[in-house]
Protein backbone atom coordinates (compact mmCIF):
# COMPACT_ATOMS: atom_id res chain seq x y z
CA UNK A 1 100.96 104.48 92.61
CA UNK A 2 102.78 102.12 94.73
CA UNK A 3 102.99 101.59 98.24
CA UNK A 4 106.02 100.71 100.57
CA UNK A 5 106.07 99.00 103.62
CA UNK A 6 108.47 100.95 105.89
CA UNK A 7 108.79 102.24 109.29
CA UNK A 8 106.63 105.35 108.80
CA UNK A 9 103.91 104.36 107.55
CA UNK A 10 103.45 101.13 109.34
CA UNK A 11 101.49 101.59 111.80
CA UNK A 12 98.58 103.63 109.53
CA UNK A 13 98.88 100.32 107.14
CA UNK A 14 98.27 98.40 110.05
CA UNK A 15 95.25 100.28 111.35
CA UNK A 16 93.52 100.76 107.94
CA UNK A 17 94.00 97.07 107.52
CA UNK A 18 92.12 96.52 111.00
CA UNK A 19 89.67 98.58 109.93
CA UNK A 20 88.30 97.36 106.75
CA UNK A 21 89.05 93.44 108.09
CA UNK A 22 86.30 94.45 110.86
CA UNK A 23 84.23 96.03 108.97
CA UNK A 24 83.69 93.24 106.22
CA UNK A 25 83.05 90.93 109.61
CA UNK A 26 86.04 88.48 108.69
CA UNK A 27 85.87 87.12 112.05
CA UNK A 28 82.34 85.47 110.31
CA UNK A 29 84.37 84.27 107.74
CA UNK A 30 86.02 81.67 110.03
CA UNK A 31 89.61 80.16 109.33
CA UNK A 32 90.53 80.78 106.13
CA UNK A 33 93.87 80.20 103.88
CA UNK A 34 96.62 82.54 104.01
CA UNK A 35 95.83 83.74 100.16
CA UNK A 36 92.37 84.89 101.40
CA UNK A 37 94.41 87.73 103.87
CA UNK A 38 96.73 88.33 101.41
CA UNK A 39 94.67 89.78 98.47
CA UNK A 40 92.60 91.57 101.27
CA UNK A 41 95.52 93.01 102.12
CA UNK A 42 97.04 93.79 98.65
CA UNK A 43 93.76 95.34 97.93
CA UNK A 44 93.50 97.52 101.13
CA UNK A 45 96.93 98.50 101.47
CA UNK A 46 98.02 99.11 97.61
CA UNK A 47 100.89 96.93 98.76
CA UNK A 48 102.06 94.25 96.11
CA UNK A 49 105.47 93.41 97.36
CA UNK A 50 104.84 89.55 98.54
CA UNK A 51 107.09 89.95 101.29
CA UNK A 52 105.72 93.54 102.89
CA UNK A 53 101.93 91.97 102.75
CA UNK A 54 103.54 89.02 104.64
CA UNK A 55 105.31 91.88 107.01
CA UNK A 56 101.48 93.40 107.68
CA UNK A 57 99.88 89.95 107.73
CA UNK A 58 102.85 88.89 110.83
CA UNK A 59 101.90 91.87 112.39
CA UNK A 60 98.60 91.37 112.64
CA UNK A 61 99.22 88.03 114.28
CA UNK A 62 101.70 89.24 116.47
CA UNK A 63 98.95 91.89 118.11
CA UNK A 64 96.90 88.95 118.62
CA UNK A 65 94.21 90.18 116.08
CA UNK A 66 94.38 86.91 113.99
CA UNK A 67 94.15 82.94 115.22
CA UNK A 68 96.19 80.14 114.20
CA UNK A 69 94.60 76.83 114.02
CA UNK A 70 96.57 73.78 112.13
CA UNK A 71 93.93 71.19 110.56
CA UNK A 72 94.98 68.01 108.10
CA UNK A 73 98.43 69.28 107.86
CA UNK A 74 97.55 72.89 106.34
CA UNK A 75 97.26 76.13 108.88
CA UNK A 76 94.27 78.42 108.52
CA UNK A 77 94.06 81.87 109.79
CA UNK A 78 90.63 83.68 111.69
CA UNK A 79 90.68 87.05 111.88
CA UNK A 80 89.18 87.55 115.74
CA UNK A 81 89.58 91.10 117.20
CA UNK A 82 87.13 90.56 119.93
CA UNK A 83 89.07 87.61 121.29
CA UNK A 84 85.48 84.92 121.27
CA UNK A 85 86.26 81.36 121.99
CA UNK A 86 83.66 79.86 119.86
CA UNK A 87 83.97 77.11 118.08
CA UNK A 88 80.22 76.74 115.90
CA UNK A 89 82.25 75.67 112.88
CA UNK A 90 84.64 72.85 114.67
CA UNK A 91 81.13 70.62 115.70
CA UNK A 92 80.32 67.82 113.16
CA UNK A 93 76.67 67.99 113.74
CA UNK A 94 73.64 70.07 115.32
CA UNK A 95 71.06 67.96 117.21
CA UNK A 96 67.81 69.46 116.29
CA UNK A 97 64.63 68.51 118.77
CA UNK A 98 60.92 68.75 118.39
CA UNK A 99 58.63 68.21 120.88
């Protein structure tokens, strides 16, 4: 059965895809591609009309749950509902000391 994006229903396809994004920890994940939210989404939502996952995926960023970084000309996407500043992932090294 198919799913439509529409304005009943989008606020449930919204929350369900909050949901399951937080609880397979995508925030740990880092920045990823677009493609990467896009089958999660397809996959959560039943949705498999390109441009309603695109309306969930905007939403998402819109409420803030989802970062926008731009590296080497291509953007990436980190889904961060706790709002954390860190950036392990940007460093180009760990100094390791033994004493």
């Amino acid at each position: 059965m198919s799913v439509f994006y529409n304005k009943k229903n989008k606020n449930q396809l919204l929350e369900l895809s909050t949901i399951y994004l937080k609880y397979r920890n995508c925030y740990n994940n880092g920045f990823q591609r677009y493609s990467y939210y896009k089958n999660l989404i397809k996959h959560i939502t039943g949705l498999y009309l390109a441009n309603h996952v695109r309306h969930v995926f905007n939403s998402l960023i819109n409420q803030g749950l989802i970062d926008v970084e731009k590296k080497q000309g291509k953007i990436y996407y980190r889904f961060n509902p706790y709002q954390r500043k860190d950036n392990i992932e940007n460093e180009d090294y760990i100094i390791v000391e033994f004493d």
